[in-house]
N, C-alpha and C. Protein backbone atom coordinates (compact mmCIF):
# COMPACT_ATOMS: atom_id res chain seq x y z
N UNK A 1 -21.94 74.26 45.33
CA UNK A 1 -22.89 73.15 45.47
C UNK A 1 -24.16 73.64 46.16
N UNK A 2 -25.35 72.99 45.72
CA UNK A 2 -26.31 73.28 46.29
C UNK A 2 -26.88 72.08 46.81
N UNK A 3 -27.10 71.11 47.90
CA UNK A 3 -27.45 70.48 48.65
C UNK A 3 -28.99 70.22 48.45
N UNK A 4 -29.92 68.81 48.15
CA UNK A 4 -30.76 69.36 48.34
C UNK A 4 -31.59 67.93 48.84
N UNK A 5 -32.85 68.41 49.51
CA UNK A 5 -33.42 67.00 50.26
C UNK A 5 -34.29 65.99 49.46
N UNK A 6 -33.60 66.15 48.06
CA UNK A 6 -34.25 65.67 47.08
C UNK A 6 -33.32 65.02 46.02
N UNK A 7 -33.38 64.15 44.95
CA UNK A 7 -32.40 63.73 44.19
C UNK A 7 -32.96 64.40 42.95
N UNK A 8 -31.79 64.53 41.76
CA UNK A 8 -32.14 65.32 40.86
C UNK A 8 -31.44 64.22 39.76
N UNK A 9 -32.38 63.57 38.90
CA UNK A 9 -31.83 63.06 37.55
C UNK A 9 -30.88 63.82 36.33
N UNK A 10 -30.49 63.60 35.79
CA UNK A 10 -29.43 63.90 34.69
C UNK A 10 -31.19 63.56 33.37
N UNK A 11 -31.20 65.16 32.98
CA UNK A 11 -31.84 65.67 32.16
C UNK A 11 -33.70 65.55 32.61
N UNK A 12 -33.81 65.63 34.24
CA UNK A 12 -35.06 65.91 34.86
C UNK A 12 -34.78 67.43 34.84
N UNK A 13 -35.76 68.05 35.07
CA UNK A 13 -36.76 69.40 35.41
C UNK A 13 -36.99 69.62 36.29
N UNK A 14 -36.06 70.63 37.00
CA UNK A 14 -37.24 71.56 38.68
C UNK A 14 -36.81 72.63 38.75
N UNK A 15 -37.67 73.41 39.93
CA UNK A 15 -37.90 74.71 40.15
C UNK A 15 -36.82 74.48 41.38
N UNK A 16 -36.13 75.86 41.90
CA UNK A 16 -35.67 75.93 43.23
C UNK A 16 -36.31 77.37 43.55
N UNK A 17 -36.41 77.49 44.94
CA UNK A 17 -36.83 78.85 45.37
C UNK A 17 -35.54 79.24 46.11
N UNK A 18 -34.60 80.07 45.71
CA UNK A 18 -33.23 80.57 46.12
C UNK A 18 -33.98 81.95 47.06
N UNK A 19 -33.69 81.52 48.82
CA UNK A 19 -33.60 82.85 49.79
C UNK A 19 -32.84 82.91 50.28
N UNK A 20 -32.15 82.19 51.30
CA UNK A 20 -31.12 81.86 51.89
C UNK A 20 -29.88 83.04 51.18
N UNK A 21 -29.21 83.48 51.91
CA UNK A 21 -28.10 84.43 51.53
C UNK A 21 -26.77 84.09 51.19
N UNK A 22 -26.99 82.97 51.51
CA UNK A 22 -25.45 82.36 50.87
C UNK A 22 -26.22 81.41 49.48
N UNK A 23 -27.15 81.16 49.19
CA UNK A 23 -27.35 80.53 47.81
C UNK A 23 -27.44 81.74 47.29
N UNK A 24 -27.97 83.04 47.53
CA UNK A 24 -28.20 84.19 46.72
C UNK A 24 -26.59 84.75 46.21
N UNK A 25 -25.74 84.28 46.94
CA UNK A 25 -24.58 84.44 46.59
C UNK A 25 -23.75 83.82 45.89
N UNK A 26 -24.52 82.20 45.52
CA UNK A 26 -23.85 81.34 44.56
C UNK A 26 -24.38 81.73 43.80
N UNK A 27 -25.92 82.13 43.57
CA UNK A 27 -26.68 82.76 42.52
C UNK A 27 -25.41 83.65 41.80
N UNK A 28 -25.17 84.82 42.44
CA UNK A 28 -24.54 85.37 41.47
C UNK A 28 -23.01 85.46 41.32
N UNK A 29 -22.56 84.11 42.24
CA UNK A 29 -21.26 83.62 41.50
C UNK A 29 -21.04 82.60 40.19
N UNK A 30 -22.00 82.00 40.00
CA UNK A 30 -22.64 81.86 38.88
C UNK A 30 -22.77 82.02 37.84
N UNK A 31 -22.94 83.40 37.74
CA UNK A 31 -23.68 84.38 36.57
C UNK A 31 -23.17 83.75 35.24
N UNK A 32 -21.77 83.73 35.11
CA UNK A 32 -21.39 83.71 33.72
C UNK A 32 -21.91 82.15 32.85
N UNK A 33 -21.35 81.36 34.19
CA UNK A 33 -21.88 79.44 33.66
C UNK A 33 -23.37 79.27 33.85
N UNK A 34 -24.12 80.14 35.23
CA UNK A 34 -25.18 79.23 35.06
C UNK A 34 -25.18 77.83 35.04
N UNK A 35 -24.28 77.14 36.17
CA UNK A 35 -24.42 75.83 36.30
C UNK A 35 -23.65 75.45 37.68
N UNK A 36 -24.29 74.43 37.94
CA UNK A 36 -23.75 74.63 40.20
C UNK A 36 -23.88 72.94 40.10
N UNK A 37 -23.40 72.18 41.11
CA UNK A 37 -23.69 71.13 41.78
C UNK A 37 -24.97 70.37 42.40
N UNK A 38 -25.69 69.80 42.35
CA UNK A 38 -26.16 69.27 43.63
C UNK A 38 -26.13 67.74 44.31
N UNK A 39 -26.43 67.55 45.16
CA UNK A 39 -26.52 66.21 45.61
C UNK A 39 -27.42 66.37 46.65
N UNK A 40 -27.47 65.01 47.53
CA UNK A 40 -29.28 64.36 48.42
C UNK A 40 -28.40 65.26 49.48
N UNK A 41 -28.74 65.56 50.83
CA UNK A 41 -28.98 65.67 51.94
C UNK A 41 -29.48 64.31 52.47
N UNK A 42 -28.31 63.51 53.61
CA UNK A 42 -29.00 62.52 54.49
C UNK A 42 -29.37 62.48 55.49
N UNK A 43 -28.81 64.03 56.20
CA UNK A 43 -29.03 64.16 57.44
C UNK A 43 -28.91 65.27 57.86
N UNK A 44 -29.94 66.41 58.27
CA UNK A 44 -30.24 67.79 58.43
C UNK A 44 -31.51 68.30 57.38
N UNK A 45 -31.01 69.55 57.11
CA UNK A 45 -31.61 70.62 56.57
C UNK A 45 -30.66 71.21 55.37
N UNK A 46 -32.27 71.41 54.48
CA UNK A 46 -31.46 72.34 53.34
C UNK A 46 -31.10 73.77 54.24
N UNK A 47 -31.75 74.25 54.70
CA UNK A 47 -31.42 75.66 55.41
C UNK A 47 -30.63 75.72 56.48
N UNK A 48 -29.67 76.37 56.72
CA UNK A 48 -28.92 76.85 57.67
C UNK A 48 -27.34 75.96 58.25
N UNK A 49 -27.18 75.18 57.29
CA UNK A 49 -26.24 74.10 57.02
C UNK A 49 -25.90 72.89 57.89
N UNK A 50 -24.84 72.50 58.36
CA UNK A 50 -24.90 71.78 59.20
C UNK A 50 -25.39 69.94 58.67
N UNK A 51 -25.35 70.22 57.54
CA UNK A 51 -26.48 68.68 57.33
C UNK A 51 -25.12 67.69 56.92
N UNK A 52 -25.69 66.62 56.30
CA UNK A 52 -24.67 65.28 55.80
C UNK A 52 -25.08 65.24 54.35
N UNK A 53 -23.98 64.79 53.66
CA UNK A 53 -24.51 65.01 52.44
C UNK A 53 -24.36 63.68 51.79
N UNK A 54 -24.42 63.39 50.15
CA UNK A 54 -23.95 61.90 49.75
C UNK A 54 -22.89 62.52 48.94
N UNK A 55 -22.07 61.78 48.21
CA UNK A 55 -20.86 62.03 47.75
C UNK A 55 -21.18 61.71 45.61
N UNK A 56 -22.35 61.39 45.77
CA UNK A 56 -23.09 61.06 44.31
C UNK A 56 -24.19 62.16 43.76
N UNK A 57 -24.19 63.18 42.80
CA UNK A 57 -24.97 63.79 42.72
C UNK A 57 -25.42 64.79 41.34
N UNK A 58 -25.53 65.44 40.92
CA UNK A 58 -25.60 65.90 39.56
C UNK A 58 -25.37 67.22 39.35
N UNK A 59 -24.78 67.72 38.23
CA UNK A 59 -24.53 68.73 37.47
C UNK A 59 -25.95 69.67 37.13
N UNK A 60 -25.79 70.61 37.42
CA UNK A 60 -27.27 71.39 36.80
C UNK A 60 -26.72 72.00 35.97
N UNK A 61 -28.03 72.70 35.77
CA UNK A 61 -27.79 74.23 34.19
C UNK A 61 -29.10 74.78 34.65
N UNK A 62 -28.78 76.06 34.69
CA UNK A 62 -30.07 77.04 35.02
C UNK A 62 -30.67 77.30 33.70
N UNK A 63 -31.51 77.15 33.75
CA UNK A 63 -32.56 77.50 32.08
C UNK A 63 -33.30 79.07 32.29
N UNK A 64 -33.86 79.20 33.51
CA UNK A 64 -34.60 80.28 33.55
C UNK A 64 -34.32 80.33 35.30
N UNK A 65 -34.12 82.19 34.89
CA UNK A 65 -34.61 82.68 36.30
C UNK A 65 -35.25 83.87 36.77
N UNK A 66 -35.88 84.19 37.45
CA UNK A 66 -36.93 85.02 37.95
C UNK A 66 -36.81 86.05 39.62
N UNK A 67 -36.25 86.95 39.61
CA UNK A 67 -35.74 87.57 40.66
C UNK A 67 -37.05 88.61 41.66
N UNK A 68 -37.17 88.06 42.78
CA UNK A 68 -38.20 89.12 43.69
C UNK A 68 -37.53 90.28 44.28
N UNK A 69 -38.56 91.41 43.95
CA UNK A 69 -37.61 92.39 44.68
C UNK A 69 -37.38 92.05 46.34
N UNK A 70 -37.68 91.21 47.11
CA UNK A 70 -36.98 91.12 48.10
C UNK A 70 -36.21 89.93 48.12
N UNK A 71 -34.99 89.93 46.98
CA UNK A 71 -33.98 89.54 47.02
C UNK A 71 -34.09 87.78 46.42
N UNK A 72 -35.23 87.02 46.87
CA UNK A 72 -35.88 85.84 46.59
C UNK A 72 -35.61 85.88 44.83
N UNK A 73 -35.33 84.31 44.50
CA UNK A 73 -35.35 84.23 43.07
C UNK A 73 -35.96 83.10 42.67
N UNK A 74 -36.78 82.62 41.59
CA UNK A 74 -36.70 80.96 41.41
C UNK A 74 -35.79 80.89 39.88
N UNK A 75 -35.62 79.24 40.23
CA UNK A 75 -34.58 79.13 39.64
C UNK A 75 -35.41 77.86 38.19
N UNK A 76 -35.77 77.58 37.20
CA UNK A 76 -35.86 76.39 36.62
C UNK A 76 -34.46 75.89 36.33
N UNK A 77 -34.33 74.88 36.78
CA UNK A 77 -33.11 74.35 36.61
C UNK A 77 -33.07 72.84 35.86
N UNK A 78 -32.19 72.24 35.32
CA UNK A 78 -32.26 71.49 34.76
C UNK A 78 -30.95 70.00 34.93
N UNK A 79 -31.10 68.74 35.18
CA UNK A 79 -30.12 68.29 35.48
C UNK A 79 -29.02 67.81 34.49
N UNK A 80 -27.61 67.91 33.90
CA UNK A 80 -27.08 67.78 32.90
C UNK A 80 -26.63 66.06 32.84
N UNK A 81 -25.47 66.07 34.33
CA UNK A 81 -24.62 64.58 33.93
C UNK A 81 -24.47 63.97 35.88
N UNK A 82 -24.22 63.13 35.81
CA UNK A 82 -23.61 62.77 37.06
C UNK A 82 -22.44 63.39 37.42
N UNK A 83 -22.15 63.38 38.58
CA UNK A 83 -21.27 63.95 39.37
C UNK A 83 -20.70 63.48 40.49
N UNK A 84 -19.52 63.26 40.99
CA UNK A 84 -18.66 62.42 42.00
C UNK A 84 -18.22 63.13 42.72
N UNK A 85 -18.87 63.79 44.30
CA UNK A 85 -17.59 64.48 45.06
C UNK A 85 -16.74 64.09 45.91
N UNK A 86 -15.46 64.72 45.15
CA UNK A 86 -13.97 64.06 45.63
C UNK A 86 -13.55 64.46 47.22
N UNK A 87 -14.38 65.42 47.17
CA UNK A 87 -13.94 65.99 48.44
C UNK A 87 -14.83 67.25 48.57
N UNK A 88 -15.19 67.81 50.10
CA UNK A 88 -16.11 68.46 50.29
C UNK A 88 -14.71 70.25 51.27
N UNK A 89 -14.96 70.98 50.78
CA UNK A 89 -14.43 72.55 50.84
C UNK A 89 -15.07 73.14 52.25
N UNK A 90 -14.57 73.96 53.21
CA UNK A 90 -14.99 74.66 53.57
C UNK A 90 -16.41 75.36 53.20
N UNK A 91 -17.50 75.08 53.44
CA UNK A 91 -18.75 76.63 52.82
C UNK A 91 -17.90 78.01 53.27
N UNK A 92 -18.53 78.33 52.20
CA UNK A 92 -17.54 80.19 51.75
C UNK A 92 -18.35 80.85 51.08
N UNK A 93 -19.91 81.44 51.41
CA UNK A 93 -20.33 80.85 51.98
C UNK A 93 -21.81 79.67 51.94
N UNK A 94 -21.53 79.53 50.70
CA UNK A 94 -22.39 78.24 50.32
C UNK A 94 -21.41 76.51 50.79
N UNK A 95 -21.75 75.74 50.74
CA UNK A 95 -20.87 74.76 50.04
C UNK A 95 -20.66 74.13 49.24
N UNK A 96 -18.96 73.73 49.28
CA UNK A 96 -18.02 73.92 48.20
C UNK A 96 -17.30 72.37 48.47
N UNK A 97 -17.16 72.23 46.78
CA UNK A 97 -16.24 70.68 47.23
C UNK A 97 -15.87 70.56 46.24
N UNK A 98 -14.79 69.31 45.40
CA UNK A 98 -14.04 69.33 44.89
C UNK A 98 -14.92 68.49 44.01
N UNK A 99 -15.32 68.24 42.68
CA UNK A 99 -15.73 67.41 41.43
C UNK A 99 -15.69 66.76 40.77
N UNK A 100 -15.66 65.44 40.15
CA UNK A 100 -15.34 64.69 39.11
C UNK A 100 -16.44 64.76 38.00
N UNK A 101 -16.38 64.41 37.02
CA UNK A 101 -17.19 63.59 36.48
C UNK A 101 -17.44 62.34 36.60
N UNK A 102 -18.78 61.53 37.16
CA UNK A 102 -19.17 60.46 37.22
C UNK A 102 -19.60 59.70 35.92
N UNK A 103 -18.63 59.15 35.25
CA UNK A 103 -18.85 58.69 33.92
C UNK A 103 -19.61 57.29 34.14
N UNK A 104 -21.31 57.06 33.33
CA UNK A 104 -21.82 55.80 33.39
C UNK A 104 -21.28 54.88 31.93
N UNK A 105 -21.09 53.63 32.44
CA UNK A 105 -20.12 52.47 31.42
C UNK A 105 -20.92 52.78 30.11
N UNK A 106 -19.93 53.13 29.38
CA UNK A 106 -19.92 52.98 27.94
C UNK A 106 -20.75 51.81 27.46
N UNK A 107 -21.93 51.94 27.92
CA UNK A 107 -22.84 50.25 27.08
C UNK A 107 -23.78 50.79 26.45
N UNK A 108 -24.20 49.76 25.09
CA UNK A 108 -25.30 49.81 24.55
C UNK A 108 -26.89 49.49 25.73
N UNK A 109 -27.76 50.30 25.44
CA UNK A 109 -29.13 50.38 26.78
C UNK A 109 -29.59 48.77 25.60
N UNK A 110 -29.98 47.75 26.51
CA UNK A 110 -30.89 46.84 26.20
C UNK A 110 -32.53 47.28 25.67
N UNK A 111 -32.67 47.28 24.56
CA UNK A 111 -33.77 48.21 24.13
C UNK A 111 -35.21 47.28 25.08
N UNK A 112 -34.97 46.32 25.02
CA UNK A 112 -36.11 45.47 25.46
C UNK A 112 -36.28 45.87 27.00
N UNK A 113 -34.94 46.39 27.56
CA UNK A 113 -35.43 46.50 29.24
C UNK A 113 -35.80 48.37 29.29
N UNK A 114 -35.67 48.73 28.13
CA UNK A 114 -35.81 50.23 28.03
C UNK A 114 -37.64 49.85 27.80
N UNK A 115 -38.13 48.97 27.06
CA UNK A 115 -39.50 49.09 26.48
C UNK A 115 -40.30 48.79 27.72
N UNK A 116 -39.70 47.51 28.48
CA UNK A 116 -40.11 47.44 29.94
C UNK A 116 -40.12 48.22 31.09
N UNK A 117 -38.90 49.12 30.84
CA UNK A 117 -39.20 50.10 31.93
C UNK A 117 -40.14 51.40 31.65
N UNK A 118 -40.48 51.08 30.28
CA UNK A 118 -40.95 52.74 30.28
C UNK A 118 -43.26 51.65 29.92
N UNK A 119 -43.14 50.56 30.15
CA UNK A 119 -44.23 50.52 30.23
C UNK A 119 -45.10 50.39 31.64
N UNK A 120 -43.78 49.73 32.69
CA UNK A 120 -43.44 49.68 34.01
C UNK A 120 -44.54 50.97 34.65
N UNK A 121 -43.43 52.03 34.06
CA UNK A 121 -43.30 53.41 34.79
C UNK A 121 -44.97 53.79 34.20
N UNK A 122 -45.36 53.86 33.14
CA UNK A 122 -46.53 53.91 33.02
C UNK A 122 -47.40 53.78 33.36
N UNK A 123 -47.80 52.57 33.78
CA UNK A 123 -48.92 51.55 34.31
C UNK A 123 -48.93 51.95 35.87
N UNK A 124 -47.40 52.17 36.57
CA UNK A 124 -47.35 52.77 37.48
C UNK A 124 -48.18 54.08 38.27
N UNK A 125 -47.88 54.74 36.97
CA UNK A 125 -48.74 55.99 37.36
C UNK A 125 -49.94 56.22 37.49
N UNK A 126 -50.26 55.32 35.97
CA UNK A 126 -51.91 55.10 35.99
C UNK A 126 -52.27 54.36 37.41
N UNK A 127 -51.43 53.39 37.77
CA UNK A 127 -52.67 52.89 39.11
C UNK A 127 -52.19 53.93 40.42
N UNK A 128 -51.54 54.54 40.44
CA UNK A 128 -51.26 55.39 41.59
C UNK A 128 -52.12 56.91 40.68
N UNK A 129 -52.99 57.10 40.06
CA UNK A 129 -53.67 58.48 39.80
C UNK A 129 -54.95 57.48 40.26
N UNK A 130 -55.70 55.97 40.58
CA UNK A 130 -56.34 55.77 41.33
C UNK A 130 -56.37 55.91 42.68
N UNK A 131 -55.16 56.19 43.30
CA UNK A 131 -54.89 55.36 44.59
C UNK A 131 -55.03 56.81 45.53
N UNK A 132 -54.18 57.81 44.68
CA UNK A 132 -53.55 58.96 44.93
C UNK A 132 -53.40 60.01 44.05
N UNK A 133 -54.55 60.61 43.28
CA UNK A 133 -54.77 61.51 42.35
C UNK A 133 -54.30 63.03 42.50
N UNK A 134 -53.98 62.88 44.04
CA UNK A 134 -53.44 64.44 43.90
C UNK A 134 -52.28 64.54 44.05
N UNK A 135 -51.31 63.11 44.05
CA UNK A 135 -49.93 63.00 44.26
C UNK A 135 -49.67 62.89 42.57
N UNK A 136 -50.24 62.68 41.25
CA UNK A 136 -49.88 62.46 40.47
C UNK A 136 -49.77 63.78 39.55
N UNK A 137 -48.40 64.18 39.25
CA UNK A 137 -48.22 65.34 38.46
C UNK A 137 -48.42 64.60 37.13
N UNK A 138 -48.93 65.85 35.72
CA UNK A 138 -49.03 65.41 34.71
C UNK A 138 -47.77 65.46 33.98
N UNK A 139 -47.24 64.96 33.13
CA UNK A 139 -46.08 64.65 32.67
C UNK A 139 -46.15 65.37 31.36
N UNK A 140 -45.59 66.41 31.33
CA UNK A 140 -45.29 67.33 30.48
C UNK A 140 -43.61 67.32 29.34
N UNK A 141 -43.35 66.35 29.14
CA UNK A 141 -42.15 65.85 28.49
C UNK A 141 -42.21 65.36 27.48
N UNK A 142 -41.48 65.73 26.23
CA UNK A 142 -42.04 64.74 25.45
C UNK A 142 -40.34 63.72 25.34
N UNK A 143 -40.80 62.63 25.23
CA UNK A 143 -39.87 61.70 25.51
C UNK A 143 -39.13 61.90 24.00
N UNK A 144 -37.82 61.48 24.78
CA UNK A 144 -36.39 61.75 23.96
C UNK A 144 -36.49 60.41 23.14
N UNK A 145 -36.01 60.64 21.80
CA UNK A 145 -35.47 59.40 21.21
C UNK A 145 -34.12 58.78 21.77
N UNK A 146 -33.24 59.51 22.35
CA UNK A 146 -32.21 58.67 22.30
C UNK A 146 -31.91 58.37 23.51
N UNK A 147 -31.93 56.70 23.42
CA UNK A 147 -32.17 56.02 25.37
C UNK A 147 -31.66 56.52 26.61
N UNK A 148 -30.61 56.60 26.16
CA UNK A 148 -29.65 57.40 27.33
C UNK A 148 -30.84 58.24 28.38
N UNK A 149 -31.19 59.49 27.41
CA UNK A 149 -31.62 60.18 27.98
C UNK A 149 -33.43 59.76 28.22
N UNK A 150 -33.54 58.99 27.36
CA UNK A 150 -35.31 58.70 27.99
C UNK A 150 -35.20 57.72 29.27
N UNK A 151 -34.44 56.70 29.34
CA UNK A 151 -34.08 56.22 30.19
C UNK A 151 -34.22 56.66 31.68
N UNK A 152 -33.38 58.31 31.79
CA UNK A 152 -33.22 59.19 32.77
C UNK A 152 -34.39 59.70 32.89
N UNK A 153 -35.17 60.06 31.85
CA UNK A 153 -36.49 60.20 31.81
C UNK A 153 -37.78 59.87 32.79
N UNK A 154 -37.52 58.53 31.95
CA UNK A 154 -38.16 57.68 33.28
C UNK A 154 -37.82 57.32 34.53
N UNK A 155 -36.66 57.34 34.64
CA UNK A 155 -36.12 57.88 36.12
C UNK A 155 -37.13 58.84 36.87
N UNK A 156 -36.92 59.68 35.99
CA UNK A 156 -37.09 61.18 36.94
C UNK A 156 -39.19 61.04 36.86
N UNK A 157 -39.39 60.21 36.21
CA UNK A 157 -41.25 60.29 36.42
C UNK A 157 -41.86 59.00 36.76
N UNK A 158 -40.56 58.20 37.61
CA UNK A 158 -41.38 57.45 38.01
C UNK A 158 -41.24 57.27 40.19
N UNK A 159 -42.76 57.34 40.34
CA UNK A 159 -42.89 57.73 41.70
C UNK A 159 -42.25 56.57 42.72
N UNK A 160 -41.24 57.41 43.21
CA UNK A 160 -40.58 56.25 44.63
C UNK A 160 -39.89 56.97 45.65
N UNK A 161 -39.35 56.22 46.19
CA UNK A 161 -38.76 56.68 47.78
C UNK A 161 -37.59 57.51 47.51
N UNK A 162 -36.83 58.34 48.11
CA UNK A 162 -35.18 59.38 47.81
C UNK A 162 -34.38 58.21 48.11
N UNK A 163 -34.43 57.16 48.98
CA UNK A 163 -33.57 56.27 49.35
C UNK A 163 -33.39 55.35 47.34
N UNK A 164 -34.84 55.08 47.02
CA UNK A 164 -34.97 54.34 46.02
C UNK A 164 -34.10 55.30 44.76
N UNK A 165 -34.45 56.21 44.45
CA UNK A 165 -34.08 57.29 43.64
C UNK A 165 -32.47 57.42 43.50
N UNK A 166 -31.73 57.55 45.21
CA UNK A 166 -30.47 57.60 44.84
C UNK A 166 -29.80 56.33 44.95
N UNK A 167 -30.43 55.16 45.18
CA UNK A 167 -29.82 54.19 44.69
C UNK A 167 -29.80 54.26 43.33
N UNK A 168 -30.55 54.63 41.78
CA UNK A 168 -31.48 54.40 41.10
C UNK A 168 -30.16 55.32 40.35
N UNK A 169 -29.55 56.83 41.09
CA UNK A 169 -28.58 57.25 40.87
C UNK A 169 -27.00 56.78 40.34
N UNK A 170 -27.17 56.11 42.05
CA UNK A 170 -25.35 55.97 41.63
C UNK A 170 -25.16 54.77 41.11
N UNK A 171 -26.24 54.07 40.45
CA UNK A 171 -25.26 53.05 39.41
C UNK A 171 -25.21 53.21 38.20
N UNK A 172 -23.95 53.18 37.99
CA UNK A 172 -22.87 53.30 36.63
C UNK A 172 -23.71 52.85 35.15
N UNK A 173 -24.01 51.44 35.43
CA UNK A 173 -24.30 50.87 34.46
C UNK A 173 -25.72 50.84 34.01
N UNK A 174 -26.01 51.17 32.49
CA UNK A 174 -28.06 51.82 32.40
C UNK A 174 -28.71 50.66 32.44
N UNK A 175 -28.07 49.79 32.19
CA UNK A 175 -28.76 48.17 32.17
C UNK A 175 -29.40 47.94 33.44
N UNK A 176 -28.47 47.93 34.46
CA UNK A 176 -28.74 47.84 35.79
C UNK A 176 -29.71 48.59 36.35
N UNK A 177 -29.66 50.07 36.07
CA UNK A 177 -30.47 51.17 36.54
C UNK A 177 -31.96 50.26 36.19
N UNK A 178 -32.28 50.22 34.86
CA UNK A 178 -32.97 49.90 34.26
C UNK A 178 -33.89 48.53 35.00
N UNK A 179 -32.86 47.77 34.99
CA UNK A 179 -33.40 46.76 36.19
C UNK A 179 -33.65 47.15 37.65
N UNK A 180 -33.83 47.87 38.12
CA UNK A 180 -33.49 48.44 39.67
C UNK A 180 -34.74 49.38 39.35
N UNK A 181 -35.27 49.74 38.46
CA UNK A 181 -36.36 50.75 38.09
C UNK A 181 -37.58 49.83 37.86
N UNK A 182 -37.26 48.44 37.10
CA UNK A 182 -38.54 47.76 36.99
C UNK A 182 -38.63 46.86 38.55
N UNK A 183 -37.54 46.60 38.94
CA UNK A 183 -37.50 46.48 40.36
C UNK A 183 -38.84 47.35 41.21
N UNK A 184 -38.38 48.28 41.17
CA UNK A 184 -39.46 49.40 42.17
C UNK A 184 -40.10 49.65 41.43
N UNK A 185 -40.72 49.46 40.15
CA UNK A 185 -42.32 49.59 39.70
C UNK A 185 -42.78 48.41 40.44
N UNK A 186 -42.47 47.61 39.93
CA UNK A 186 -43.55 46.31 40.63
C UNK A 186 -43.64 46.28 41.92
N UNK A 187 -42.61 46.49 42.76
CA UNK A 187 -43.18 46.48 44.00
C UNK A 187 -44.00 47.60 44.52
N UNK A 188 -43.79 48.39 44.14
CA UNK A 188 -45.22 49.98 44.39
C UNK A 188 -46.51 49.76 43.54
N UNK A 189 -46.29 48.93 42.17
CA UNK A 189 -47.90 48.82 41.73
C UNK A 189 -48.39 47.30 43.09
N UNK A 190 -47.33 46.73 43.45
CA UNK A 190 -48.40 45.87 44.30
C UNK A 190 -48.76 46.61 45.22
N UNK A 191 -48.06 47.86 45.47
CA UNK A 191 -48.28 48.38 47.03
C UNK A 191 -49.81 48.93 46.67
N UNK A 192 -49.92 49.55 45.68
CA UNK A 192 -51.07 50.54 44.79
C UNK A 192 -52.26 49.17 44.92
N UNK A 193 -52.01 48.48 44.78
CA UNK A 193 -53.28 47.09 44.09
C UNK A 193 -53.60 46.45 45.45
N UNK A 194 -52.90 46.47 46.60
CA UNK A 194 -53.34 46.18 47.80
C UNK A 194 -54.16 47.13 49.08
N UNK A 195 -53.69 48.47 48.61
CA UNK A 195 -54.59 49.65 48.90
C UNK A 195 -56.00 49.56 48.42
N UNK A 196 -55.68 49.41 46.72
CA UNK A 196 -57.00 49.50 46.21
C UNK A 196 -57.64 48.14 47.00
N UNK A 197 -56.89 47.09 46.86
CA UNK A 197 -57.80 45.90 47.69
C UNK A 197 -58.92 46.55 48.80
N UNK A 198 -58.28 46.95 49.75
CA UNK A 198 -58.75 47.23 50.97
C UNK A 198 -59.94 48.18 51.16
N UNK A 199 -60.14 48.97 50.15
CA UNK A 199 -60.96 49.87 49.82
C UNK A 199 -61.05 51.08 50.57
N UNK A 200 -62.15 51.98 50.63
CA UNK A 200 -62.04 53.07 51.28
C UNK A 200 -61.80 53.34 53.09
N UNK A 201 -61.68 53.93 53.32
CA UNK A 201 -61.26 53.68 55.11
C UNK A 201 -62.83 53.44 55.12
N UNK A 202 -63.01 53.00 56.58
CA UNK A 202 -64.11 52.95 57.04
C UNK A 202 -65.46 51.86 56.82
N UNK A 203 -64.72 51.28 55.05
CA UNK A 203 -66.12 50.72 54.68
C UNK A 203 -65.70 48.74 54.69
C-alpha cells in the first residue's frame, strides 16, 4: 500500500515522486504487476509513517516510470477500481494490509444526473478559472463513453475539499455519487460567485 494525503479516483491520472526507501522497495516488489494500493491519510504524514489511514481506497496500475540515478523515480500512475481494507499488516517495510474488492451496486447511471453532473463540473471550472486561474489545471482527457467511467471522470476534475472527495469515494451507489457531486458543485460555484461579488481586495 501506498498511503497518500490525497484521494485517488478509479480511472483518474497522477504522478507520484517515489524517494522514501521503503516505497523504493515496493517499487520493486512490484515489478512483475505494476499495481499497489492506495488510500487518504487522516492523520500524519506521507513520509516517515506513523500516520492514520481510511479503510476506503483504490487500486492503481503504473503506466509509466522514470528512474533518477539517485535512486528517486516518478511514477504515472493510474487509478483502476475501489478497494476495501480488511485489515491493516505490519509495514515490512512499506505498509501492508489485507484487500477486498469494493464492489459499487450493480445499477444502471441515471443518464440525466450524469448530463447534470458533467455540466455542473463544467461551469464549475469555468467560474473558478475567474476566481483562481492558477489553481485551474487544463483538462487533458478525453471523456469516456461509457458512464461508469466518465462519471469517475468527473469525479476526479471536479475541484473540492479531500474530506468532499472521499466522501464522493466511498459510496457504493453512482446515482448517489452523482448526487453528492452536483451537491458540491453548487455549493463552490456559490462560493466562486460571492468572491467574485466582493471584488478585488482593497477596492
Amino acid at each position: 500500500m501506498f498511503p497518500l494525503s490525497m484521494v485517488v479516483f478509479p480511472h483518474q491520472m497522477i504522478g507520484l515522486i517515489v524517494f522514501e526507501p521503503r516505497y523504493r522497495t515496493l517499487l520493486d516488489d512490484i515489478d512483475l504487476t505494476q499495481e499497489f494500493g492506495t488510500c487518504l491519510i487522516t492523520r500524519g504524514s506521507e513520509v516517515g509513517g506513523g500516520d492514520e489511514r481510511t479503510s476506503v481506497g483504490t487500486w492503481m496500475r503504473v503506466r509509466g516510470v522514470q528512474r533518477f540515478p539517485d535512486g528517486k523515480a516518478f511514477l504515472a500512475v493510474e487509478g483502476v477500481k475501489c478497494i476495501r481494507v480488511d485489515g491493516w499488516l505490519p509495514d515490512d517495510p512499506y505498509p501492508r494490509a489485507e484487500i477486498s474488492e469494493r464492489c459499487c451496486e450493480d445499477v444502471m447511471i441515471n443518464p440525466d444526473l450524469l448530463g447534470l453532473a458533467e455540466t455542473s463540473v463544467r461551469a464549475l471550472r469555468t467560474l473558478q478559472s475567474e476566481v483562481t486561474p492558477d489553481e485551474v489545471a487544463p483538462v487533458r482527457v478525453e471523456m469516456a463513453e461509457d458512464p461508469w467511467e466518465r462519471a469517475w471522470q468527473l469525479c476526479a476534475m471536479t475541484p473540492m475539499a479531500t474530506f468532499d472527495q472521499f466522501k464522493v469515494l466511498s459510496l457504493e451507489n453512482p446515482n448517489d455519487r452523482l448526487v453528492l457531486l452536483n451537491e458540491i458543485c453548487c455549493e463552490r460555484y456559490g462560493d466562486y460567485q460571492r468572491i467574485l461579488a466582493m471584488g478585488p481586495p482593497g477596492v
